[in-house]
Protein backbone atom coordinates (compact mmCIF):
# COMPACT_ATOMS: atom_id res chain seq x y z
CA UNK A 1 -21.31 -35.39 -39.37
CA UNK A 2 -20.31 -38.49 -41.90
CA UNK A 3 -17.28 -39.78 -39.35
CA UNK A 4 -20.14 -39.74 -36.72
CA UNK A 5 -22.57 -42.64 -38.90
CA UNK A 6 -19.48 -44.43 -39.80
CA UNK A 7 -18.70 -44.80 -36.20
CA UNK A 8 -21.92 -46.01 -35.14
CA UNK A 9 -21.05 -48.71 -37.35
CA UNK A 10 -22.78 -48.09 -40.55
CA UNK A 11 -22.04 -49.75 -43.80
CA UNK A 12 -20.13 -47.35 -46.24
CA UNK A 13 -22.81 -47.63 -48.52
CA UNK A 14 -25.37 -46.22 -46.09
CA UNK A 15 -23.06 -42.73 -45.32
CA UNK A 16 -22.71 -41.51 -48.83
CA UNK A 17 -26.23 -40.94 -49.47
CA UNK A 18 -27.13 -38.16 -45.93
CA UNK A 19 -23.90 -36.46 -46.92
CA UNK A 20 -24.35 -35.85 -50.28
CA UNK A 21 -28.14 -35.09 -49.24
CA UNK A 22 -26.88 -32.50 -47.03
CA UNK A 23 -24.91 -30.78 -49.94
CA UNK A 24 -27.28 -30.89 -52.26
CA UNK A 25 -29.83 -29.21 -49.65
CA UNK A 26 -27.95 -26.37 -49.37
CA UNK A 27 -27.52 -26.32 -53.22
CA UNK A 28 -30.87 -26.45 -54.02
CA UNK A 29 -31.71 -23.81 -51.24
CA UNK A 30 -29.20 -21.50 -52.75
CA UNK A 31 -30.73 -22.21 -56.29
CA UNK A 32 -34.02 -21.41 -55.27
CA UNK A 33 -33.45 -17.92 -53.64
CA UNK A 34 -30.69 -17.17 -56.74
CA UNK A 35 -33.25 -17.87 -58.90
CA UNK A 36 -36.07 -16.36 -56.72
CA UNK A 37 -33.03 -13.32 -57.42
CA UNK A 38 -32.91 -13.10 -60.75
CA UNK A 39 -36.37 -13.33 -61.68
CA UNK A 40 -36.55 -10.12 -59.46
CA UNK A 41 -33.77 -8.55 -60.89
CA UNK A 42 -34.30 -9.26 -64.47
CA UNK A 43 -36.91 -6.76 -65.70
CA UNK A 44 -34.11 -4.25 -64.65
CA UNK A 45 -31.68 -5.62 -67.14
CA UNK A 46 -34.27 -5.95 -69.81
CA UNK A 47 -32.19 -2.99 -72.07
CA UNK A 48 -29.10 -5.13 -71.44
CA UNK A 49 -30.76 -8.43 -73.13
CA UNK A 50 -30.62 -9.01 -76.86
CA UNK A 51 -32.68 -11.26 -78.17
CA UNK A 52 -33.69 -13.49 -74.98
CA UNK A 53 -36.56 -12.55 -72.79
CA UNK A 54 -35.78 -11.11 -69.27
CA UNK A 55 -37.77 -14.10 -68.15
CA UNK A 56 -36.00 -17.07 -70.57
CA UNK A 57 -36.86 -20.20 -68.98
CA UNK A 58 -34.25 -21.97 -71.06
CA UNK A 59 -31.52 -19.65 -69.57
CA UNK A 60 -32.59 -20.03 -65.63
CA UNK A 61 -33.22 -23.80 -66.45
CA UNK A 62 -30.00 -24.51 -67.57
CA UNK A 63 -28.27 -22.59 -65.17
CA UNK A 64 -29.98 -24.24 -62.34
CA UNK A 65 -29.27 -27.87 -63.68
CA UNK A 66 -25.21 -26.48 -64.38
CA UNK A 67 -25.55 -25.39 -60.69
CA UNK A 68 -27.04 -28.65 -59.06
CA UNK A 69 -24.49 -30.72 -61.24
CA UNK A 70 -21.29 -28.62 -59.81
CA UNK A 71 -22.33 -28.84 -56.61
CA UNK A 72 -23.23 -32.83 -56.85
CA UNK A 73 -19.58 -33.13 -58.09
CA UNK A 74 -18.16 -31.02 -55.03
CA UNK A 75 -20.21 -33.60 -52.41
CA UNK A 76 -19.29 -36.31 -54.32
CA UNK A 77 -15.39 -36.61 -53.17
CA UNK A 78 -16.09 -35.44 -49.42
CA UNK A 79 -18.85 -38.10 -49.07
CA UNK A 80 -16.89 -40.97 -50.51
CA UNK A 81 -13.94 -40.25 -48.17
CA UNK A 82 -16.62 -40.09 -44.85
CA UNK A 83 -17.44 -43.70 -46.39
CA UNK A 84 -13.71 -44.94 -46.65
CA UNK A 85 -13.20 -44.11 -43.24
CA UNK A 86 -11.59 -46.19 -40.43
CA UNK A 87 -13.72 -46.03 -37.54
CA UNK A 88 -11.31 -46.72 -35.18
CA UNK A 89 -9.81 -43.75 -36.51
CA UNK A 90 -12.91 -41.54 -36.54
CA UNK A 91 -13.41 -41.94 -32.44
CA UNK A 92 -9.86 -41.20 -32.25
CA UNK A 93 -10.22 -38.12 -33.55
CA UNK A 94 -13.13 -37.07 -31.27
């Protein structure tokens, strides 16, 4: 999808931002259901947990924010090569 802007003759600047917007979509998608997950799942581990509530908001917080950032960092390198891109090169290749 990024060699596709670039070809139409976008500036670099404008193809970083839908790609990583497209990553982080999915991220925040999978976040939501994980999280929609856990919540479900948690009063069954209740015996497991020692002092932390099944239900810690400080736990699912931070693991949601760890999430988002990992994922920002793995659409960070793919969009900045669809923005370095040669597009000569990109209709080549289609």
């Amino acid at each position: 999808m990024s060699r596709r802007f670039r070809a139409l003759g976008a500036r670099p600047g404008a193809v970083m931002p839908p790609v990583l917007r497209q990553g982080l979509t999915l991220a925040a998608a999978g976040a939501g259901l994980g999280l929609a997950g856990a919540l479900g799942v948690s009063r069954l581990f209740s015996r497991l947990l020692f002092e932390v509530t099944p239900t810690d908001p400080l736990t699912f917080g931070v693991s949601v924010a760890l999430l988002m950032a990992v994922a920002a960092a793995a659409c960070w390198e793919p969009s900045r090569r669809a923005a370095r891109i040669d597009p000569i090169l990109a209709l080549r290749q289609e």
